[in-house]
N, C-alpha and C. Protein backbone atom coordinates (compact mmCIF):
# COMPACT_ATOMS: atom_id res chain seq x y z
N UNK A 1 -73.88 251.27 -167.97
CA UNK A 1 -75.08 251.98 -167.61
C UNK A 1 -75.98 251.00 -166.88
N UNK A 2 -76.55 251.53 -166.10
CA UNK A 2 -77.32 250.63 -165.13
C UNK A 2 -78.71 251.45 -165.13
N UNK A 3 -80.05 250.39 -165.31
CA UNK A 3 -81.16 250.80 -165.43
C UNK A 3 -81.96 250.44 -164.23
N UNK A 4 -83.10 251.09 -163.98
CA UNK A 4 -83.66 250.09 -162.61
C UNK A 4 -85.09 250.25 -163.03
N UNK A 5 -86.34 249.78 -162.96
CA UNK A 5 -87.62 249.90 -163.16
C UNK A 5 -88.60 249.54 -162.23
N UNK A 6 -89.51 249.77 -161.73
CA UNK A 6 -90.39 248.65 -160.86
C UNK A 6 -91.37 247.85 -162.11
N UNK A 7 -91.54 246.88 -162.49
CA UNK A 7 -91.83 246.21 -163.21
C UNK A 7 -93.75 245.54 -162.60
N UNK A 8 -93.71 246.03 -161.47
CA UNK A 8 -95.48 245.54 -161.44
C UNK A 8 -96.12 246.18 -160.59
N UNK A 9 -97.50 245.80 -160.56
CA UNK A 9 -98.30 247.16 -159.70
C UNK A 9 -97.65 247.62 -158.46
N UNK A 10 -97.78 246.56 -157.76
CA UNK A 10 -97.07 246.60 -156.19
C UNK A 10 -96.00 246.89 -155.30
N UNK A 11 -95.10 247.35 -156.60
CA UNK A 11 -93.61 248.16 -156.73
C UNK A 11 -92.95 247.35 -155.39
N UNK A 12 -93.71 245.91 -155.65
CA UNK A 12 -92.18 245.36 -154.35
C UNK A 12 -91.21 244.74 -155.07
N UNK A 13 -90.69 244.74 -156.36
CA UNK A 13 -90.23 243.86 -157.35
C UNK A 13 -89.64 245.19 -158.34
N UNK A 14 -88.02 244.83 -158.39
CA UNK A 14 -87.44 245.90 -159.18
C UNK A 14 -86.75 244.97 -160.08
N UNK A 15 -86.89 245.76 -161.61
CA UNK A 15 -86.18 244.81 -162.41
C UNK A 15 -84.70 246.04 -162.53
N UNK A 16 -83.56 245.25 -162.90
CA UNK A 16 -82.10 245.84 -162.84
C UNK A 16 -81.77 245.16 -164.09
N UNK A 17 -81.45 246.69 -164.88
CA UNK A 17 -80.48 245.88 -166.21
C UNK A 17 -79.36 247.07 -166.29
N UNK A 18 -78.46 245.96 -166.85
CA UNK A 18 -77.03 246.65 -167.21
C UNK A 18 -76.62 246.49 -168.36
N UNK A 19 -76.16 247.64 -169.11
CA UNK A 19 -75.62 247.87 -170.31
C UNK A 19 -74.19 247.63 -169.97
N UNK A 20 -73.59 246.78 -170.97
CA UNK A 20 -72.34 246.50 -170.63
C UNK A 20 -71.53 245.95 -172.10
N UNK A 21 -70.38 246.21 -172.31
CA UNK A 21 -69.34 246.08 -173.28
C UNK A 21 -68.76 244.75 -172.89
N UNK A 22 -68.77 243.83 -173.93
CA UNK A 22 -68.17 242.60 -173.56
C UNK A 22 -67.65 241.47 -174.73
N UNK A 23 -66.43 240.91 -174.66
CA UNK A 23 -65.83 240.46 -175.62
C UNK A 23 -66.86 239.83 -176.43
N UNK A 24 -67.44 239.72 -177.66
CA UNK A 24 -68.41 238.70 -178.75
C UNK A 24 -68.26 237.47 -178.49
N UNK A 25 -69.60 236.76 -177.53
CA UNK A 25 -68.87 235.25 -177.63
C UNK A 25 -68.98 234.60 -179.00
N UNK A 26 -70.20 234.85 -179.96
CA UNK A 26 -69.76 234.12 -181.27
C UNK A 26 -70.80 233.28 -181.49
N UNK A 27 -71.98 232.66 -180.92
CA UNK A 27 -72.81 231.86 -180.95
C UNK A 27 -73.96 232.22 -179.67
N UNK A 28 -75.25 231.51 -180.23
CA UNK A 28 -76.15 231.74 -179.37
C UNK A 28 -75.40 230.42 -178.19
N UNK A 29 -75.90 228.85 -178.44
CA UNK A 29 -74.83 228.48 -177.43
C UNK A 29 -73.76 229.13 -176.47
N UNK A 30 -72.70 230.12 -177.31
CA UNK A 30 -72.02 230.43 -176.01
C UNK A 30 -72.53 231.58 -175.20
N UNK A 31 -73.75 232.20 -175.44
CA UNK A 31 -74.48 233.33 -174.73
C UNK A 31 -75.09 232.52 -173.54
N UNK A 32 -75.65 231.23 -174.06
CA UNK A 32 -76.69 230.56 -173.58
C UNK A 32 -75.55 229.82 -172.11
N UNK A 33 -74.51 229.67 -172.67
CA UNK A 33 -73.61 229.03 -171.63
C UNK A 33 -73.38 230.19 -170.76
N UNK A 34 -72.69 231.29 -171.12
CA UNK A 34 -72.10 232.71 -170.30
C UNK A 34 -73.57 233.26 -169.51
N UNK A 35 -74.70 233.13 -169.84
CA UNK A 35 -75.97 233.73 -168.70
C UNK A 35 -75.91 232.41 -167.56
N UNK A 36 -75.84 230.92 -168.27
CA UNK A 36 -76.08 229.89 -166.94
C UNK A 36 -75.33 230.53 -165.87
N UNK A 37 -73.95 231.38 -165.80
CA UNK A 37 -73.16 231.42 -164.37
C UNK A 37 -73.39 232.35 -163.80
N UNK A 38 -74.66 232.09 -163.28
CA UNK A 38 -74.99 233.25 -162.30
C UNK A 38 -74.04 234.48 -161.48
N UNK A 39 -73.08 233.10 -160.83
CA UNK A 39 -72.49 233.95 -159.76
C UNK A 39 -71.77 235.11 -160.17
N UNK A 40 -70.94 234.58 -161.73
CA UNK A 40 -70.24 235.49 -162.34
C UNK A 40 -71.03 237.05 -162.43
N UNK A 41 -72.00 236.60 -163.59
CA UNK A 41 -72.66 237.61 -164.05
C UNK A 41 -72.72 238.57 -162.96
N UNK A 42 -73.68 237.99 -161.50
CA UNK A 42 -73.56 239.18 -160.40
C UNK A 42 -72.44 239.49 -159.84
N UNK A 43 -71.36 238.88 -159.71
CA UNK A 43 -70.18 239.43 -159.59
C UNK A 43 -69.82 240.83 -160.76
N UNK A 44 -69.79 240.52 -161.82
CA UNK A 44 -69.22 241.49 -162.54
C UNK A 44 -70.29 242.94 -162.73
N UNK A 45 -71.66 242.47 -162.66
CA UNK A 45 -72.43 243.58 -162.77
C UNK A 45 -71.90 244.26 -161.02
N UNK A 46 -71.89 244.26 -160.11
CA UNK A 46 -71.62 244.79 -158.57
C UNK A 46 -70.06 245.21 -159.35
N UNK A 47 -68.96 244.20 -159.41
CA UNK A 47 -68.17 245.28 -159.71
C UNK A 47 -67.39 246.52 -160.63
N UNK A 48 -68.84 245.97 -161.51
CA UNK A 48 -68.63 247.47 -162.62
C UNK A 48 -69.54 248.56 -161.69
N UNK A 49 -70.25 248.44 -161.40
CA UNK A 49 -71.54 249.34 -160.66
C UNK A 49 -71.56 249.69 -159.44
N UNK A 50 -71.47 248.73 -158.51
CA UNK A 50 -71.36 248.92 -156.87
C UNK A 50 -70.18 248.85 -156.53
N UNK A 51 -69.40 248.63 -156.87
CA UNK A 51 -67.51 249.37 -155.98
C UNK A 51 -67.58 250.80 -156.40
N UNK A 52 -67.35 251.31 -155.06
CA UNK A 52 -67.16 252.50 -154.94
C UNK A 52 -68.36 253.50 -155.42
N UNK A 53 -69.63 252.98 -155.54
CA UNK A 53 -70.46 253.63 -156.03
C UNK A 53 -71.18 254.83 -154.96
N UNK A 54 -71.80 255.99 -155.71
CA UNK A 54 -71.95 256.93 -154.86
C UNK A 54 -73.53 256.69 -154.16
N UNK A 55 -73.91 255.56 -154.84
CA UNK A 55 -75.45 255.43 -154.84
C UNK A 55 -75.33 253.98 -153.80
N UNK A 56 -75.84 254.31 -152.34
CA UNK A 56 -75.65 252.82 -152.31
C UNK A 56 -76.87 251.90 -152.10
N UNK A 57 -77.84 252.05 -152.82
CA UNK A 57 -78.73 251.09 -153.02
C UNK A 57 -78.13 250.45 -154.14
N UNK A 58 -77.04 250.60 -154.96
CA UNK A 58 -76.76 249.48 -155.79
C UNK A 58 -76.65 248.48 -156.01
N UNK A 59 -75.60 248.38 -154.71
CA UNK A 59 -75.51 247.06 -154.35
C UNK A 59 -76.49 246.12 -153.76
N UNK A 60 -77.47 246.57 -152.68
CA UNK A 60 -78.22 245.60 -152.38
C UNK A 60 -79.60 245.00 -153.63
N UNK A 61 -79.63 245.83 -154.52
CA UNK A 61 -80.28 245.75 -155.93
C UNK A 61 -79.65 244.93 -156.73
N UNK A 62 -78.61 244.65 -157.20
CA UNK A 62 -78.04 243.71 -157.59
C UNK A 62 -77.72 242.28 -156.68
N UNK A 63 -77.66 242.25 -155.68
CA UNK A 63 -77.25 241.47 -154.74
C UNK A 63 -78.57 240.48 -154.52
N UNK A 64 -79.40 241.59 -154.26
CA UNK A 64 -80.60 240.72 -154.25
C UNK A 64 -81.70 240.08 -155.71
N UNK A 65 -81.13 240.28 -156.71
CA UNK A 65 -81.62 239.83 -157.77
C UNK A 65 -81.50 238.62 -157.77
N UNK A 66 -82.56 238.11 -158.46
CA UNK A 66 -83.16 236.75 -158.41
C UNK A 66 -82.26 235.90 -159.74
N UNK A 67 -82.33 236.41 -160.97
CA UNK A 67 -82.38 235.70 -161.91
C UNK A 67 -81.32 236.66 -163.28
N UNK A 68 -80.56 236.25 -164.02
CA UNK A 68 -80.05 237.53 -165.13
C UNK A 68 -79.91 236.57 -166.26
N UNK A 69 -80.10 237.19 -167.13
CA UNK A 69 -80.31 236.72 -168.43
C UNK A 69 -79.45 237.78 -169.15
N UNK A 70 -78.93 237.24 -169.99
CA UNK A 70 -77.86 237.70 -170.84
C UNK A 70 -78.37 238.21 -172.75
N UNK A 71 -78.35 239.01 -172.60
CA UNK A 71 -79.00 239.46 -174.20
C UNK A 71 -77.72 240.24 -175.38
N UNK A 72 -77.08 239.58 -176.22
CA UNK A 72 -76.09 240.58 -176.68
C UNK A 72 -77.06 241.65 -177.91
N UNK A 73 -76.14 242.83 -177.84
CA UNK A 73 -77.05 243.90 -178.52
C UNK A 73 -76.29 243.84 -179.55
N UNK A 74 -76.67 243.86 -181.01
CA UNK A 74 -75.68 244.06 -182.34
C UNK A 74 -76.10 245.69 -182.99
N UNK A 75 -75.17 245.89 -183.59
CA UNK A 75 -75.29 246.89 -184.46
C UNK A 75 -75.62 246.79 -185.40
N UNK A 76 -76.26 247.60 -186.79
CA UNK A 76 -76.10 247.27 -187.94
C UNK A 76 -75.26 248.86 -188.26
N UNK A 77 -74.44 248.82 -189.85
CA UNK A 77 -73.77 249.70 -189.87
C UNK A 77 -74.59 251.09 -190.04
N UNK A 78 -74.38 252.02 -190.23
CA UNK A 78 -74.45 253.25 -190.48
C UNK A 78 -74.74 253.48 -191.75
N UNK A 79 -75.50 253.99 -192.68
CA UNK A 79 -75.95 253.88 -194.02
C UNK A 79 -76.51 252.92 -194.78
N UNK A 80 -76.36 251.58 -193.78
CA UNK A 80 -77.07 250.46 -194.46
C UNK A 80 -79.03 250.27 -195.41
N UNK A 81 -78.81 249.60 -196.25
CA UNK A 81 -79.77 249.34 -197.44
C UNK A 81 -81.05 249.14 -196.40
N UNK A 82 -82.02 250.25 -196.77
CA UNK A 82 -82.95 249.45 -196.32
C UNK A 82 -84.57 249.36 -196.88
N UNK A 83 -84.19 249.63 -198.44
CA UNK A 83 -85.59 248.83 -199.50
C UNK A 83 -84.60 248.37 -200.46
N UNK A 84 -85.49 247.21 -200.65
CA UNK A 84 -85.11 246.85 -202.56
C UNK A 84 -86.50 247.78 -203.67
N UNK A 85 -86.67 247.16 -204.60
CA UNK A 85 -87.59 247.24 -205.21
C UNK A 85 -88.93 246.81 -204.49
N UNK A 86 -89.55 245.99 -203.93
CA UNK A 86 -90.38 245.50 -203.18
C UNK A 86 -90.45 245.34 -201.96
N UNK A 87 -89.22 245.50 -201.72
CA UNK A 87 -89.35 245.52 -199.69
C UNK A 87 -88.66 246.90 -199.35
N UNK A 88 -89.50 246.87 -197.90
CA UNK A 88 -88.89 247.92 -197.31
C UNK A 88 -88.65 247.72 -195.64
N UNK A 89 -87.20 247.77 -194.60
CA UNK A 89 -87.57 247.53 -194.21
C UNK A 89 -87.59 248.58 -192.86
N UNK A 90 -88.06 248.00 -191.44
CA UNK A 90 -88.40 249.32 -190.94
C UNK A 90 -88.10 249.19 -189.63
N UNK A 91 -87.76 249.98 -188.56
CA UNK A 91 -86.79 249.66 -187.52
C UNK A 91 -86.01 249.15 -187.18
N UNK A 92 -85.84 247.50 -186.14
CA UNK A 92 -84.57 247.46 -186.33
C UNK A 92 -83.97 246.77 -187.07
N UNK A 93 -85.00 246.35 -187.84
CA UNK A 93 -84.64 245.50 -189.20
C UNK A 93 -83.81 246.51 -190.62
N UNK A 94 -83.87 247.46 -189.99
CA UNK A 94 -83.14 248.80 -191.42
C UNK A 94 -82.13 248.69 -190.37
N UNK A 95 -82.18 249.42 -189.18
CA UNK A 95 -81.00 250.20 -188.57
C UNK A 95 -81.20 250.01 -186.64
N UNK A 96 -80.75 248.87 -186.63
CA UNK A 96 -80.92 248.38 -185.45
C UNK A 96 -79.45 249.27 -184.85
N UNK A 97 -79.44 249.68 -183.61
CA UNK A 97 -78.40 249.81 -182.93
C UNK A 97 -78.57 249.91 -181.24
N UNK A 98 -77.43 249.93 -180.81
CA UNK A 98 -77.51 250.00 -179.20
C UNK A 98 -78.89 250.86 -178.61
N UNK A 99 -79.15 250.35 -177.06
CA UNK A 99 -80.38 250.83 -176.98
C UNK A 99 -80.19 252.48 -176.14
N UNK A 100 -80.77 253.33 -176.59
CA UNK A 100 -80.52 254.36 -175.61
C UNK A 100 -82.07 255.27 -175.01
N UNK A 101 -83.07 254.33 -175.13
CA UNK A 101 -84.29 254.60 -174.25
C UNK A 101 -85.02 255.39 -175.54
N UNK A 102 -84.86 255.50 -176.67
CA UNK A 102 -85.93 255.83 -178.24
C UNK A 102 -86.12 254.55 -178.94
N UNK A 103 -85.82 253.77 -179.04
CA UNK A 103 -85.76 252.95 -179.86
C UNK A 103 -87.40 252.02 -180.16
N UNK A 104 -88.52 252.53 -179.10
CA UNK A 104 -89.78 251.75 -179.30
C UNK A 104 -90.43 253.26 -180.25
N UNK A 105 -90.15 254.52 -179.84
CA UNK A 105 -90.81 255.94 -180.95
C UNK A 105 -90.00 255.30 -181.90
N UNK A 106 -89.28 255.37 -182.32
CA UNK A 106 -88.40 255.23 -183.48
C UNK A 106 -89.00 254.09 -184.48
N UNK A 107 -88.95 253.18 -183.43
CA UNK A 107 -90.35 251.70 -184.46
C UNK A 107 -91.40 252.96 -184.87
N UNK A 108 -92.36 253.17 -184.23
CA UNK A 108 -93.73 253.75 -184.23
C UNK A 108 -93.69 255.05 -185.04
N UNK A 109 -92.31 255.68 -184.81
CA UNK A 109 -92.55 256.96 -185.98
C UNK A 109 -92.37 256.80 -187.81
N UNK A 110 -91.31 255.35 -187.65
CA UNK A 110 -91.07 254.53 -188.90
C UNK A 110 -92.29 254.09 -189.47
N UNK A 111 -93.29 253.76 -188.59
CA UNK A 111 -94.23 252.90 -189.02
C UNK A 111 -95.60 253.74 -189.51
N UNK A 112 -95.76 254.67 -188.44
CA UNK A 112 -96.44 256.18 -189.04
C UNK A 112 -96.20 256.89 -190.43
N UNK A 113 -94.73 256.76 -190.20
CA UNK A 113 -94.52 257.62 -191.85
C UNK A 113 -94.09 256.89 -193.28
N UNK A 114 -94.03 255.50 -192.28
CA UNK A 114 -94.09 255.07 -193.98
C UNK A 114 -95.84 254.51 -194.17
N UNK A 115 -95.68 254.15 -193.65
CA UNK A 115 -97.66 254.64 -194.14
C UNK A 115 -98.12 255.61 -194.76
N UNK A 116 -97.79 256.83 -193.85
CA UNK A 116 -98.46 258.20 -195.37
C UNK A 116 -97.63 258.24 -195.94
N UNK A 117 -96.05 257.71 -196.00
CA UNK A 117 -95.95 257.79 -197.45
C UNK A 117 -96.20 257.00 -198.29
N UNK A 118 -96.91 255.40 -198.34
CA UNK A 118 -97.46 254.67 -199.39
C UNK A 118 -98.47 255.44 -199.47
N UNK A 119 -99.25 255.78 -198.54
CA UNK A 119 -100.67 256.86 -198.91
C UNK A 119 -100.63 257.86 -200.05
N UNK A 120 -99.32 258.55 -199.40
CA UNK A 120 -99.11 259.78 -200.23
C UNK A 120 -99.01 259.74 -201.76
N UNK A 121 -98.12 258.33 -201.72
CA UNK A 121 -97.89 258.06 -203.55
C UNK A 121 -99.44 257.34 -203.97
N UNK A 122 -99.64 256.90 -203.50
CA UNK A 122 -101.58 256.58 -203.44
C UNK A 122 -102.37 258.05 -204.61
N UNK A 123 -102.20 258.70 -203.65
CA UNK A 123 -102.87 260.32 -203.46
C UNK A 123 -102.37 260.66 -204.59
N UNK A 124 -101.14 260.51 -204.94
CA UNK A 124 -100.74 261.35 -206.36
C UNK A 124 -100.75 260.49 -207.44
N UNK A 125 -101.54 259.38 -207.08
CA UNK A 125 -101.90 258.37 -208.45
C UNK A 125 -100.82 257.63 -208.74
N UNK A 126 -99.87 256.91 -207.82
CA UNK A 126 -98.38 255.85 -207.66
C UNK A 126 -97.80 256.45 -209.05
N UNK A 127 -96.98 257.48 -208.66
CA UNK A 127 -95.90 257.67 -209.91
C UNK A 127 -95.08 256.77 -209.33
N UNK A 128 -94.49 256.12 -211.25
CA UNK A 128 -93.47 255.28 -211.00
C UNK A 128 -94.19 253.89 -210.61
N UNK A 129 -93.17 253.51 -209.88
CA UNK A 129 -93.28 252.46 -208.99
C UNK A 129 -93.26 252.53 -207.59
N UNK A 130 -94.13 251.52 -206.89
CA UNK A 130 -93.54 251.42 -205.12
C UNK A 130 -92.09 252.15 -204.51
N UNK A 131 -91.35 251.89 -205.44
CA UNK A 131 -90.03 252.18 -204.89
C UNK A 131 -89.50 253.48 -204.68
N UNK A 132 -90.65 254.54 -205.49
CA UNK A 132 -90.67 256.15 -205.35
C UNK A 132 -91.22 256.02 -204.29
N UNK A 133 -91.96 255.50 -203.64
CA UNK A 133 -92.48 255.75 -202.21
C UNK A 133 -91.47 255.14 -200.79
N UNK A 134 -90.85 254.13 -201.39
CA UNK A 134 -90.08 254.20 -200.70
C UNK A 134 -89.00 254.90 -200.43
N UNK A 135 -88.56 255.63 -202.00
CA UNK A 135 -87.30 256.42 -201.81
C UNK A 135 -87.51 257.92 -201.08
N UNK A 136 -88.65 258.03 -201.01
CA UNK A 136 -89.39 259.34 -200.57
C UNK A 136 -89.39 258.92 -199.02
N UNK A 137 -89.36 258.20 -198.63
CA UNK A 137 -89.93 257.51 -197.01
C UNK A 137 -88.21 257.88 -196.28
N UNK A 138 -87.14 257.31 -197.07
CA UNK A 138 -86.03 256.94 -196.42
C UNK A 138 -85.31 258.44 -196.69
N UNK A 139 -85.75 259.28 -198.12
CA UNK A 139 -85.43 260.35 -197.87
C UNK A 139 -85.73 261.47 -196.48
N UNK A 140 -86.98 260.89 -196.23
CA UNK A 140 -87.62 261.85 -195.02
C UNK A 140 -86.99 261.53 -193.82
N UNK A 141 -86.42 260.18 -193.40
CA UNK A 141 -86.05 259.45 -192.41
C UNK A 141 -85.07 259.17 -192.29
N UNK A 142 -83.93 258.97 -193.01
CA UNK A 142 -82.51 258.46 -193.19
C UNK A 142 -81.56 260.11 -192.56
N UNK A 143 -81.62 261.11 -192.02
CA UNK A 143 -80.87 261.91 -191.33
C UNK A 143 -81.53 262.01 -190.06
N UNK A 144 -82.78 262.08 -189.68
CA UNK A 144 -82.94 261.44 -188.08
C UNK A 144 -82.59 260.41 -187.94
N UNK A 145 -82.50 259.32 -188.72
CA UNK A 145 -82.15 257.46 -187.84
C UNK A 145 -80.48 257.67 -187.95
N UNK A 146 -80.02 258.24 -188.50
CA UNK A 146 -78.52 259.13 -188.22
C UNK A 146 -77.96 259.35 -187.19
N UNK A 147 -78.80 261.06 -186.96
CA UNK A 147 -78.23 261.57 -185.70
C UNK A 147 -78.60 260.55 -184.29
N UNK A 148 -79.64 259.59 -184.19
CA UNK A 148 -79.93 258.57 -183.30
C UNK A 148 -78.83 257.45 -183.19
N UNK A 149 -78.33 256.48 -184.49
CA UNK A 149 -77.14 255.86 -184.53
C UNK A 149 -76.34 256.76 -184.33
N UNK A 150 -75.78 257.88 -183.94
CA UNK A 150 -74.62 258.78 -183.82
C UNK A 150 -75.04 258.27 -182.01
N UNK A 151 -76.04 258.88 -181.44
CA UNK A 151 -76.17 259.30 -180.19
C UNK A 151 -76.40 257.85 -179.82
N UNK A 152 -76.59 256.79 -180.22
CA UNK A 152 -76.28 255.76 -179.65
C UNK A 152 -74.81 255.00 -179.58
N UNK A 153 -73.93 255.07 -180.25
CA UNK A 153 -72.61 254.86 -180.39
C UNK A 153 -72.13 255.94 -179.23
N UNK A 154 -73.00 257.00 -178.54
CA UNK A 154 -71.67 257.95 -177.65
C UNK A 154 -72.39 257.19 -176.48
N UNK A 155 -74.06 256.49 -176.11
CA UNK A 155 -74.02 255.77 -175.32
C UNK A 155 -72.98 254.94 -174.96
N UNK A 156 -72.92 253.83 -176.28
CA UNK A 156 -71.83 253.21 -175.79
C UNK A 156 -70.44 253.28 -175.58
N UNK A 157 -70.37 254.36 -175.77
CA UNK A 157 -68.75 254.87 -175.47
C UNK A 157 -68.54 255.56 -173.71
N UNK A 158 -70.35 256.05 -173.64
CA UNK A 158 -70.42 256.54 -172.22
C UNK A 158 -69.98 254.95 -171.20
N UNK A 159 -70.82 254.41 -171.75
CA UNK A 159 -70.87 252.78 -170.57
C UNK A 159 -69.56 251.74 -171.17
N UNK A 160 -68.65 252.44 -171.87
CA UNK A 160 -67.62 251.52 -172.15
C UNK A 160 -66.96 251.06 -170.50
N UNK A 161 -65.87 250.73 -170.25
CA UNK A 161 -64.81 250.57 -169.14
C UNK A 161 -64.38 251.87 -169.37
N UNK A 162 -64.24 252.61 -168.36
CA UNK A 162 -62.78 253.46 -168.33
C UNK A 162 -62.17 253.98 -167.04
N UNK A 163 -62.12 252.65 -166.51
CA UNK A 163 -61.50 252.84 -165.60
C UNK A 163 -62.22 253.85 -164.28
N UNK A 164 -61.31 253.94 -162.70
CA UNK A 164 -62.33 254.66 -161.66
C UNK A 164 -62.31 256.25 -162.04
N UNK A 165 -61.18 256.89 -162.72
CA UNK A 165 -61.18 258.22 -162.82
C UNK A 165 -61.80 258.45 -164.45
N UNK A 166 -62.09 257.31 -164.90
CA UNK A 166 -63.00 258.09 -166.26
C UNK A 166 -64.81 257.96 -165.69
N UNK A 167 -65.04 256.99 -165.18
CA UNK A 167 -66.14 256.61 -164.52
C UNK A 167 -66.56 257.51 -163.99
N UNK A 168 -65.64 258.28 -162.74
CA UNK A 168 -66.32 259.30 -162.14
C UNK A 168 -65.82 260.67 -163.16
N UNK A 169 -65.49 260.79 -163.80
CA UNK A 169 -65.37 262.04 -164.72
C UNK A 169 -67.02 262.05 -165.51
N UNK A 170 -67.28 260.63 -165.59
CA UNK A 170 -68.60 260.37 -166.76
C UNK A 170 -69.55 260.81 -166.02
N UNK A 171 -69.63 260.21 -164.80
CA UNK A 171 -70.66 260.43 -163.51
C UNK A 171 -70.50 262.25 -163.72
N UNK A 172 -70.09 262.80 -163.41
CA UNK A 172 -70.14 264.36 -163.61
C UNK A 172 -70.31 264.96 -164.79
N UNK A 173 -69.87 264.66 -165.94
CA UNK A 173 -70.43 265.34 -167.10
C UNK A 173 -71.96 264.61 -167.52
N UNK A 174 -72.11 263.53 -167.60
CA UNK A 174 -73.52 263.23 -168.09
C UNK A 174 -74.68 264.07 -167.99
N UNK A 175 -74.72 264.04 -166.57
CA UNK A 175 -76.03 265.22 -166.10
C UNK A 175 -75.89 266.61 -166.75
N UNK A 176 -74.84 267.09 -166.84
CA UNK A 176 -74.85 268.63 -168.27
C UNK A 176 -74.93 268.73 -169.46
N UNK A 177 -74.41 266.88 -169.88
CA UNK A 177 -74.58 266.67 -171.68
C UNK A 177 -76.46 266.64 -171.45
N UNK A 178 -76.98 265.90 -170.66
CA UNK A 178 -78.49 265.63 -170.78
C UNK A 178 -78.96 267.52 -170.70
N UNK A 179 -78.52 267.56 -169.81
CA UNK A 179 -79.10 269.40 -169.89
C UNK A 179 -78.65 270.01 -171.11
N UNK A 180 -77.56 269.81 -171.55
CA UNK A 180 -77.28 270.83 -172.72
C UNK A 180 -77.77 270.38 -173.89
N UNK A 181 -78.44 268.90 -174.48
CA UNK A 181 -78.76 268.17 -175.32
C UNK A 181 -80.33 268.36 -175.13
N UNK A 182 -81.26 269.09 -174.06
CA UNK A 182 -82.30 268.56 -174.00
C UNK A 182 -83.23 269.19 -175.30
N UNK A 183 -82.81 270.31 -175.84
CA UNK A 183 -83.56 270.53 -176.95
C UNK A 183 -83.45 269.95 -178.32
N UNK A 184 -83.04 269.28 -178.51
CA UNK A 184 -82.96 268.46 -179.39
C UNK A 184 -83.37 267.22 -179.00
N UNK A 185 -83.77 266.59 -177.74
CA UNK A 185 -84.40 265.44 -177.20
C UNK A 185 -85.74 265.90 -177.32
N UNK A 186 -86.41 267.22 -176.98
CA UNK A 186 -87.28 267.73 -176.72
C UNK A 186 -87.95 268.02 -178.00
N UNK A 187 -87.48 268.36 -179.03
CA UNK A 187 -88.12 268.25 -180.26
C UNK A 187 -88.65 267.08 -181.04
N UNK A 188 -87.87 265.88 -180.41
CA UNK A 188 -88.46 264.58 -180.97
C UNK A 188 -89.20 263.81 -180.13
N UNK A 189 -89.55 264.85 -179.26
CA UNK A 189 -90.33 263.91 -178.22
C UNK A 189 -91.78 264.78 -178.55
N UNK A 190 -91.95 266.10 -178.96
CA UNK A 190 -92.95 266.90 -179.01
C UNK A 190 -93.31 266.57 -180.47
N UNK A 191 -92.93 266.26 -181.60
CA UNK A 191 -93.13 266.56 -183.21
C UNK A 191 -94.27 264.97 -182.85
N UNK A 192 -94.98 265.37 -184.28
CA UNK A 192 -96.39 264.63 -184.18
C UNK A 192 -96.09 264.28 -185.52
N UNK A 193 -95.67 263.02 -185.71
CA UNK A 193 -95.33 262.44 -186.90
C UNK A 193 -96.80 262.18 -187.88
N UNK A 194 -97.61 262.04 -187.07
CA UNK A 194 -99.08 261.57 -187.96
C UNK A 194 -99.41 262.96 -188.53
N UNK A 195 -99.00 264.15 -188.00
CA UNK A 195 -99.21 265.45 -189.14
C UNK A 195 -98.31 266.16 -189.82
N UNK A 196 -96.96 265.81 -189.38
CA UNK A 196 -95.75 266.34 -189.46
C UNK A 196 -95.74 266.48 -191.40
N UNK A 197 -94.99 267.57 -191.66
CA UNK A 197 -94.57 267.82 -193.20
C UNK A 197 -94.03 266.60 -193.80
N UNK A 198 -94.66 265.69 -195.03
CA UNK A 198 -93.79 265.19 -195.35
C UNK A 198 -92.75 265.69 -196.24
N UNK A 199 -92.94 266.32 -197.10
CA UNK A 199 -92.34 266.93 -198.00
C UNK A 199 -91.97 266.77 -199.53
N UNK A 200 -93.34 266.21 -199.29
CA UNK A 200 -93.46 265.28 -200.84
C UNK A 200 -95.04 265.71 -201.16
């Protein structure tokens, strides 16, 4: 997947990032070594992206980039712990995964609702312990940060390799999964977490 942004007022300056699948080097060192080779890096971003591409500002967008820096993205698993008794924790420190353009709401709606819910157990005079408020928080939240780790794992299955005839098969279905998916994008982009039901 290839992103493009204008990054400052004067829109003469485009920043270009690429989502890309790539063997684990295993250490920050060997990340730190694999970004020094420039030439590579723009080599391989042009020929995952600009061969044969239908778009051809690609190439001179990559071509003309100044500088690339190398960032590996980790997963954490799917159901993973995320309070003890005293901690709780909250974005991508619970459930970090690949990025698919939610992941700054997703901080901010985490951070909204676990707030009213320490409030909430506040309000009803802290039954229990802290940890009812937390179990109440992750109850409310743990099947949306779900279906999001679901829809980020088909990102990365979208921007895996697959070759020129899966590539352009992807290039044609994407634009109808985004249309046929938009109501369910559209509901978490409209819901107002600061009034939303908690259900507690």
């Amino acid at each position: 997947m290839l992103l493009t942004s204008w990054h400052e007022p004067t829109r003469k300056s485009v920043y270009v990032g690429a989502l890309m699948q790539v063997p684990d080097i295993g250490s920050r060192d060997g990340w730190k070594a694999a970004g020094a080779d420039q030439a590579k890096i723009k080599s391989d971003i042009l020929e995952r992206f600009a061969t044969d591409s239908v778009l051809p500002a690609i190439a001179p967008l990559v071509e003309d980039a100044q500088d690339f820096y190398l960032w590996p993205v980790f997963t954490l698993t799917k159901g993973g712990k995320w309070a003890t008794e005293r901690t709780m924790l909250l974005g991508d420190a619970a459930h970090a995964m690949p990025p698919q353009g939610e992941a700054t709401g997703i901080v901010f709606e985490d951070t909204v609702l676990f707030a009213r819910s320490l409030m909430r157990w506040v309000e009803l005079g802290k039954p229990e312990t802290m940890k009812w408020a937390f179990d109440k928080y992750e109850l409310l939240r743990r099947a949306r940060i779900e279906v999001a780790f679901d829809e980020s794992q088909s990102v990365i299955t979208a921007v895996s390799d697959a070759g020129w005839l899966g590539y352009r098969i992807k290039t044609l279905v994407i634009p109808w999964f985004i249309w046929w998916s938009r109501q369910h994008r559209d509901k978490n982009f409209i819901e107002d977490v600061t009034t939303s039901e908690l259900g507690f």
